[in-house]
N, C-alpha and C. Protein backbone atom coordinates (compact mmCIF):
# COMPACT_ATOMS: atom_id res chain seq x y z
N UNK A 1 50.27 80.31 133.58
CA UNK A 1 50.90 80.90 132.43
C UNK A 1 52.29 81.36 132.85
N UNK A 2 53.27 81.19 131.87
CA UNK A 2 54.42 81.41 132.67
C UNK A 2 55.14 82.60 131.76
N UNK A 3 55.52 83.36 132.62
CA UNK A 3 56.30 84.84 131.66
C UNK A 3 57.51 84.60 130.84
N UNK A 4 57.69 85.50 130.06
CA UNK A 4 58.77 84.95 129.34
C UNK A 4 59.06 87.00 129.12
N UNK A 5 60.55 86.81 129.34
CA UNK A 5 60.99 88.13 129.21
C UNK A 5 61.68 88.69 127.41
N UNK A 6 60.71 89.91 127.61
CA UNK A 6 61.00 90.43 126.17
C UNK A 6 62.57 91.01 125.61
N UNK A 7 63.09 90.64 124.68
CA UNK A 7 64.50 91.56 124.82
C UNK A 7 64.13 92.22 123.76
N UNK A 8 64.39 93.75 123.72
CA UNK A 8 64.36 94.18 122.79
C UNK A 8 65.07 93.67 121.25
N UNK A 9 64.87 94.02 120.55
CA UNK A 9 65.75 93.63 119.28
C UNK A 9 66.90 94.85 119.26
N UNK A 10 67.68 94.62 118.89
CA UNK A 10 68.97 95.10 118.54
C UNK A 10 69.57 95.40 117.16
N UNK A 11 69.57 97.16 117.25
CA UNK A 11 69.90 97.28 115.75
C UNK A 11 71.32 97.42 115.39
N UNK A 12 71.15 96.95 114.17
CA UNK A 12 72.20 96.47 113.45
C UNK A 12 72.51 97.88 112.17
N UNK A 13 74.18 98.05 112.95
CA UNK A 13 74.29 99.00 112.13
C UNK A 13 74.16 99.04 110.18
N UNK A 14 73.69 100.44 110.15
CA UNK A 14 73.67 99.89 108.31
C UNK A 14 75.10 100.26 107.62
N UNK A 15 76.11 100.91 108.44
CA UNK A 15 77.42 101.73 107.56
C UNK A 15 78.58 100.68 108.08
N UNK A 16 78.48 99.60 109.40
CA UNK A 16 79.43 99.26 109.30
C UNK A 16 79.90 99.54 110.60
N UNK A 17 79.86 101.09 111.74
CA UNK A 17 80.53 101.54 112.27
C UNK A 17 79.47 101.31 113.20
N UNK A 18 80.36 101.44 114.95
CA UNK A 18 79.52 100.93 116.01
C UNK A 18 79.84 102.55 116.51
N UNK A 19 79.05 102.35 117.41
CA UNK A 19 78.44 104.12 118.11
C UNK A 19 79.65 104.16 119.00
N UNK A 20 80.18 103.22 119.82
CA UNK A 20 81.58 103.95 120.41
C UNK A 20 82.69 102.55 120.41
N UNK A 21 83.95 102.95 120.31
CA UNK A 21 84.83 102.06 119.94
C UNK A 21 85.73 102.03 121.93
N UNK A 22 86.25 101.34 121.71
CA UNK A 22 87.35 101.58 123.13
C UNK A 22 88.63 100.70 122.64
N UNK A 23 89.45 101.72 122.89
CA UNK A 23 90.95 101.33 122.59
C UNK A 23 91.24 101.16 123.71
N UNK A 24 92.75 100.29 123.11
CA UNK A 24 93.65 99.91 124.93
C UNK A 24 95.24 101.00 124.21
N UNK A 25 94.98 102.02 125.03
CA UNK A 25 96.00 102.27 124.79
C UNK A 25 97.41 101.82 125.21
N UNK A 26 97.26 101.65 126.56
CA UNK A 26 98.96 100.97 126.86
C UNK A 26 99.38 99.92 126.00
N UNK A 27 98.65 99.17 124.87
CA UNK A 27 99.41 99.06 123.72
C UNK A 27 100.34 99.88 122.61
N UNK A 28 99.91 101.07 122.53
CA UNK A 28 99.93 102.00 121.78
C UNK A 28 101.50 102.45 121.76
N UNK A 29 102.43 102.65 120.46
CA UNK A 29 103.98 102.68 120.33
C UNK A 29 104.13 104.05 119.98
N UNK A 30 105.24 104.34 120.61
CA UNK A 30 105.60 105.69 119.45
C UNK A 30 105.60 105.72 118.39
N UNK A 31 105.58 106.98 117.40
CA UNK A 31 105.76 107.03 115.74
C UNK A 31 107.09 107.04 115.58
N UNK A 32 107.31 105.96 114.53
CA UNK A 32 108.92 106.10 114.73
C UNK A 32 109.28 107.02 114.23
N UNK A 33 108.22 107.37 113.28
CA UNK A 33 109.04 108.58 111.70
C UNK A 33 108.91 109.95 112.62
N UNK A 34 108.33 110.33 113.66
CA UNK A 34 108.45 112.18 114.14
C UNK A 34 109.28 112.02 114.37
N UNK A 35 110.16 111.90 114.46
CA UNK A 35 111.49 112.42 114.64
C UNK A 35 112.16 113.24 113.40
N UNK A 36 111.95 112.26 112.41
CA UNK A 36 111.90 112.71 110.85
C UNK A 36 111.60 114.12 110.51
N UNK A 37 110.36 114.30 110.86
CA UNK A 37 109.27 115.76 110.53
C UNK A 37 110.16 117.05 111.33
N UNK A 38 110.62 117.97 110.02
CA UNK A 38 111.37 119.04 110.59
C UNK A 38 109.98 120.23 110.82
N UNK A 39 109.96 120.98 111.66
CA UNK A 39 109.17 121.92 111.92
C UNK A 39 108.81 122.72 111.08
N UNK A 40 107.58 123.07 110.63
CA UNK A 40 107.02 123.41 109.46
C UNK A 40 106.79 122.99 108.57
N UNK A 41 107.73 122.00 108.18
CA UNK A 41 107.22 120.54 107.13
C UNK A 41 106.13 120.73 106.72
N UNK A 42 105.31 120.04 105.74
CA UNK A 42 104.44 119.64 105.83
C UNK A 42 104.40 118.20 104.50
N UNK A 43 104.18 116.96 105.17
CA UNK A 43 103.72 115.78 104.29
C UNK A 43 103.20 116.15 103.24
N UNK A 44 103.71 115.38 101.91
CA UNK A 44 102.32 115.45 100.81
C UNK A 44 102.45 113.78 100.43
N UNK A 45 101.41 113.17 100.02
CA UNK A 45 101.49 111.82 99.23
C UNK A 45 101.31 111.89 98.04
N UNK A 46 102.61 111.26 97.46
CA UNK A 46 102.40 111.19 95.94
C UNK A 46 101.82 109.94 95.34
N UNK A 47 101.21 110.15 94.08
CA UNK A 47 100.60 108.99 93.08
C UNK A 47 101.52 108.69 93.27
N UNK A 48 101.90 106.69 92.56
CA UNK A 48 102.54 105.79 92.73
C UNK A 48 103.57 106.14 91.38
N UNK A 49 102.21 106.97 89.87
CA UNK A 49 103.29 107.34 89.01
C UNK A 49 104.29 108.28 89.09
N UNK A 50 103.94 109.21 89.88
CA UNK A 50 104.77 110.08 90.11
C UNK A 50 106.15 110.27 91.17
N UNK A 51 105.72 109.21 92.21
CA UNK A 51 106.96 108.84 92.67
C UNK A 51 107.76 107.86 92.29
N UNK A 52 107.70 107.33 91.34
CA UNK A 52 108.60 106.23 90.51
C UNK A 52 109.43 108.06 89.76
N UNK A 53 109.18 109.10 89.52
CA UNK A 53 110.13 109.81 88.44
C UNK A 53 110.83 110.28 89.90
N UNK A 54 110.52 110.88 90.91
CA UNK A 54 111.40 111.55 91.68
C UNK A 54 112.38 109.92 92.89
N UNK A 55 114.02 110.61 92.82
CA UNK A 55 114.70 109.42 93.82
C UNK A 55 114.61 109.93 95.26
N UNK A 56 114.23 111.14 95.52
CA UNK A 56 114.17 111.84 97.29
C UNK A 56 113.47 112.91 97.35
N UNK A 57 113.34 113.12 98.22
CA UNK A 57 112.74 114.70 98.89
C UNK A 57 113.04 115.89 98.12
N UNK A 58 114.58 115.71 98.02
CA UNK A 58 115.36 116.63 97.66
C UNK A 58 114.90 116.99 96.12
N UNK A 59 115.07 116.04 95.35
CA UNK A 59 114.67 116.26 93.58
C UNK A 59 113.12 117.02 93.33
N UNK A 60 112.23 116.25 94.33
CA UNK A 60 110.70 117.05 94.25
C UNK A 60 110.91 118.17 94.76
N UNK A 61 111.83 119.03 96.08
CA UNK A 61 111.44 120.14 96.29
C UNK A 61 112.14 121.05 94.89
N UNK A 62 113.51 120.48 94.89
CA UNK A 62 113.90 121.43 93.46
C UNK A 62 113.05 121.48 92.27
N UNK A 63 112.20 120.69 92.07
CA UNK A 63 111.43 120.74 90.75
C UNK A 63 110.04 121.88 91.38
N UNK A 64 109.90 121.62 92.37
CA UNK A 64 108.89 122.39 92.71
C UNK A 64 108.86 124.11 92.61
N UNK A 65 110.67 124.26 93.49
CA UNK A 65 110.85 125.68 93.46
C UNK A 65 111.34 126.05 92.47
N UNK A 66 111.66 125.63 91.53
CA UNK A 66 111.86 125.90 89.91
C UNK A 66 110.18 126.08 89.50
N UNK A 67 109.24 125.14 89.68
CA UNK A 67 108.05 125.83 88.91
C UNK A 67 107.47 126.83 89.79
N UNK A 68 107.69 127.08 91.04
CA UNK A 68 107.41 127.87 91.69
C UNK A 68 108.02 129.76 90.96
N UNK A 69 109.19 129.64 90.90
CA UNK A 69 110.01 130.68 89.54
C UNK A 69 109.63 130.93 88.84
N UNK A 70 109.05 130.03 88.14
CA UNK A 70 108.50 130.17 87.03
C UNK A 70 106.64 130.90 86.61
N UNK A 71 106.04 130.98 88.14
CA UNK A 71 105.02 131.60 87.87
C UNK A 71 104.60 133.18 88.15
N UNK A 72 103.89 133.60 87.41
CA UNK A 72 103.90 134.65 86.90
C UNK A 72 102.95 135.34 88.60
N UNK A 73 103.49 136.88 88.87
CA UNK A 73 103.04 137.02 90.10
C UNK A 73 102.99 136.66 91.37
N UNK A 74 104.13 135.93 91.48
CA UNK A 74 104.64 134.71 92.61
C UNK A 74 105.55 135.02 92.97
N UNK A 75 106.08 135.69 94.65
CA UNK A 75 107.20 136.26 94.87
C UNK A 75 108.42 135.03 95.56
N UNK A 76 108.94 134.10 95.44
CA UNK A 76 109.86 133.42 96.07
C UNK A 76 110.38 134.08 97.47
N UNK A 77 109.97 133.87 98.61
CA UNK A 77 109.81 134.18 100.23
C UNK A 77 111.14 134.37 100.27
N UNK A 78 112.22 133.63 99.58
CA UNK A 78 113.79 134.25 99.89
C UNK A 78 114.04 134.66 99.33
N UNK A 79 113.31 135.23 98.06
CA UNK A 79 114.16 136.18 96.93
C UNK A 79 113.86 137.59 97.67
């Protein structure tokens, strides 16, 4: 009778994702945009409709600190 070796079966993930990944990092580039990011910044992403009305940075923060003025109990940090 001759043996025959068992392999276990092998499960197959159900979500998609494997239990550990390995990157190569010495591929890995700088971000070009930190340089960009002034200290304290902070990113927001806008809907696609809403950045079609603003042309820069600049127009969203003024609309912002205008409704910011405008609320009731809200002290403006440089006023």
């Amino acid at each position: 009778m001759r043996k025959t070796s068992q392999t276990k079966p092998k499960a197959k993930p159900t979500d998609g994702l494997r239990s550990e990944y390995r990157f190569d990092y010495t591929k890995a580039r700088h971000n070009r945009f930190a340089d960009r990011v002034q200290p304290g910044s902070v990113a927001v992403l806008l809907d696609p409709d809403v950045a079609r009305v603003f042309k820069n940075g600049e127009s969203v923060n003024a609309v912002l600190r205008a409704l910011v003025a405008t609320m009731p109990g809200r002290r403006w940090p440089g006023a």
